[in-house]
C-alpha atoms as a PDB file:
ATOM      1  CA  UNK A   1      74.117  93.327 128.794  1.00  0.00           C
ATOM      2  CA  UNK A   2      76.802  93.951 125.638  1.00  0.00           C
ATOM      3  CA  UNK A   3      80.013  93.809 126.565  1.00  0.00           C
ATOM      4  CA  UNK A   4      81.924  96.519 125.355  1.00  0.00           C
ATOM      5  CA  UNK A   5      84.612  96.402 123.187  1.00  0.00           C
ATOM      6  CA  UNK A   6      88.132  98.226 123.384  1.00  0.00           C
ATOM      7  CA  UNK A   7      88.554 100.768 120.111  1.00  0.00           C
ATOM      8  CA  UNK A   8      91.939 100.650 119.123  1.00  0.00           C
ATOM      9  CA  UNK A   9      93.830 103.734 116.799  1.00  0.00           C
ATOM     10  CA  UNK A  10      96.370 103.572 115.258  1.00  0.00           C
ATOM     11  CA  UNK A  11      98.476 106.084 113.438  1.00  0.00           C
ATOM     12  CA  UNK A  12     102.008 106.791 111.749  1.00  0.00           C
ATOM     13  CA  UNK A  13     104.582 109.461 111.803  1.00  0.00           C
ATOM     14  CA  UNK A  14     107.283 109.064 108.625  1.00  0.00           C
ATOM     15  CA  UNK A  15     110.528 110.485 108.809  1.00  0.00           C
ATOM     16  CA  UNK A  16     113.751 109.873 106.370  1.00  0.00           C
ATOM     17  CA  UNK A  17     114.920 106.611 108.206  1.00  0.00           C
ATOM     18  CA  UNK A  18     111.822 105.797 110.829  1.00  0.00           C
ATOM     19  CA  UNK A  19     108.344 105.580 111.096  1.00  0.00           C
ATOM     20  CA  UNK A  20     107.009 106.248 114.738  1.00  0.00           C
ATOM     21  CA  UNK A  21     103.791 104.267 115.808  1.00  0.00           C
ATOM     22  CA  UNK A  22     101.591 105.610 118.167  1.00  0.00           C
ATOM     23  CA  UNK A  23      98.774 103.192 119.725  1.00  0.00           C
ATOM     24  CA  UNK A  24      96.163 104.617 121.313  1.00  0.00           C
ATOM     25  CA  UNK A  25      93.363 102.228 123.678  1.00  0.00           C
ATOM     26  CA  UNK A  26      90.049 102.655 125.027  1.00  0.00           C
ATOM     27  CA  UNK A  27      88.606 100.436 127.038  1.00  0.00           C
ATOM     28  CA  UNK A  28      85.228 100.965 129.186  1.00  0.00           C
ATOM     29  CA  UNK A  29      86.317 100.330 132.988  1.00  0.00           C
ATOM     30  CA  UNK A  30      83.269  99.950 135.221  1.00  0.00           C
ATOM     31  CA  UNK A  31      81.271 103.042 134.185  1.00  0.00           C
ATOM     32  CA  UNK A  32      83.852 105.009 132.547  1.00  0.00           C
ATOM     33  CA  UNK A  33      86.813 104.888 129.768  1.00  0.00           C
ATOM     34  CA  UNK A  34      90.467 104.466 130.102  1.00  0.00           C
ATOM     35  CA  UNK A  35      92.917 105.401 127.518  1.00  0.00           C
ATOM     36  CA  UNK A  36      96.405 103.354 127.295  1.00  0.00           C
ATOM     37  CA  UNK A  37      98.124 105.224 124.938  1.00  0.00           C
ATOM     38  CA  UNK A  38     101.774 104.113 123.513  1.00  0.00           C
ATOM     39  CA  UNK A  39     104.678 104.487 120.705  1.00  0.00           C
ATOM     40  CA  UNK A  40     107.601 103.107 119.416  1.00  0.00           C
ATOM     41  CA  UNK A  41     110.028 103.756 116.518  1.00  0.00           C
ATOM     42  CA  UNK A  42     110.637 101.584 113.886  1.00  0.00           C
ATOM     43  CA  UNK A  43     113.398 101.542 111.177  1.00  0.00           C
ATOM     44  CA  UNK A  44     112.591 102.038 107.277  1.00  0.00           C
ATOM     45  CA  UNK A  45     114.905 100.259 105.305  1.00  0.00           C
ATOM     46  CA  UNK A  46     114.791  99.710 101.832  1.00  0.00           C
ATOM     47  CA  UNK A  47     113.929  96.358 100.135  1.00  0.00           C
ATOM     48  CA  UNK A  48     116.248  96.852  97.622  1.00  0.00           C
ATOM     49  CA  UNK A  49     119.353  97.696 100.374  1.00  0.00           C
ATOM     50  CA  UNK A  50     117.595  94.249 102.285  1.00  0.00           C
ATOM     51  CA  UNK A  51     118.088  92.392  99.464  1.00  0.00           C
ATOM     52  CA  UNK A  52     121.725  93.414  98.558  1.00  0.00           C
ATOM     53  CA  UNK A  53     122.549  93.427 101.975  1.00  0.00           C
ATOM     54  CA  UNK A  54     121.476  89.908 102.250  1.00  0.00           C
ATOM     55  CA  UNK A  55     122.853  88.620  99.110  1.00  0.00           C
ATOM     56  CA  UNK A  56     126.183  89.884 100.047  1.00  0.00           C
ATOM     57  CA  UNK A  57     126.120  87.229 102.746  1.00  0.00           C
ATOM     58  CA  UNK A  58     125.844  84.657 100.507  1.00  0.00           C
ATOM     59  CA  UNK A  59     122.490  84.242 101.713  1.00  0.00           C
ATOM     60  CA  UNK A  60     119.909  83.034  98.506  1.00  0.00           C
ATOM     61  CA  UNK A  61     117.024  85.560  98.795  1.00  0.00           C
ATOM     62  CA  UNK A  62     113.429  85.239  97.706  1.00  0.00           C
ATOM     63  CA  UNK A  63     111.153  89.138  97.597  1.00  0.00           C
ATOM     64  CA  UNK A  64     107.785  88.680  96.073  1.00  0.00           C
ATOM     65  CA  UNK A  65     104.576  91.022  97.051  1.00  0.00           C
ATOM     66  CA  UNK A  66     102.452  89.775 100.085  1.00  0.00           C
ATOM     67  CA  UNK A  67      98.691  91.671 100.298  1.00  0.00           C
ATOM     68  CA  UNK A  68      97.788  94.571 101.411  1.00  0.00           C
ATOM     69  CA  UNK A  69     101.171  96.121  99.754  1.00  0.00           C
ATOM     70  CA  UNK A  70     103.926  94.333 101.914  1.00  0.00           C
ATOM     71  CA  UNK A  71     106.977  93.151 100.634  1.00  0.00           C
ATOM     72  CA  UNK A  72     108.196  89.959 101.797  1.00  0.00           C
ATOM     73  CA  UNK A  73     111.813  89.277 101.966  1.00  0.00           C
ATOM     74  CA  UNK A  74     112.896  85.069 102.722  1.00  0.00           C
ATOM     75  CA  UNK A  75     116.521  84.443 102.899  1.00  0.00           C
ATOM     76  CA  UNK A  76     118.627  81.082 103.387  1.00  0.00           C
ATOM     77  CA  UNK A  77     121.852  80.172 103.775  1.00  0.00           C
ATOM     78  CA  UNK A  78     123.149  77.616 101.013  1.00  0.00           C
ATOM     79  CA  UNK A  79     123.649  75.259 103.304  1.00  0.00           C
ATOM     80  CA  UNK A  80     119.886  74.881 103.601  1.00  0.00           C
ATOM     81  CA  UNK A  81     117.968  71.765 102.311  1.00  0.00           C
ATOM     82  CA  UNK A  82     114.931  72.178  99.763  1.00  0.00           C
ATOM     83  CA  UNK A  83     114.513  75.129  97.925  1.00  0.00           C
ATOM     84  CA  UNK A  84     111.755  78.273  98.694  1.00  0.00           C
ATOM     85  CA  UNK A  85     108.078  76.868  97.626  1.00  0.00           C
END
């Protein structure tokens, strides 16, 4: 017998200052399907106002481009040992 796998959507609503996420699950129960569906906000926030923010800390930050279009943001104090790789 195949087991049956849960199909999982996802999909986005932008605003200004948050993206809402809204999950949505089927899974097959026994001899029918059961939808779990669930969202959650999440604040945008620049990378640029990140960074700044960050730096005026006195935090040294690192922002390259991770795959997939993601920005990665690494920050340290200078009181850290060893420098970002």
């Amino acid at each position: 017998m195949l087991s049956s796998m849960p199909i999982l959507t996802c999909f986005l609503e932008y605003t200004d200052t948050t993206v809402t996420v809204h999950d949505l699950l089927h899974q097959r129960e026994g001899g029918s399907w059961r939808l779990r569906a669930s969202s959650y906000p999440k604040l945008r926030l620049s990378p640029e106002w990140v960074v700044e923010q960050l730096s005026s800390l006195g935090l040294s930050v690192r922002r390259d481009a991770a795959p997939g279009g993601m920005i990665r943001i690494a920050a340290r104090t200078p009181r850290s040992t060893g420098a970002f790789p």
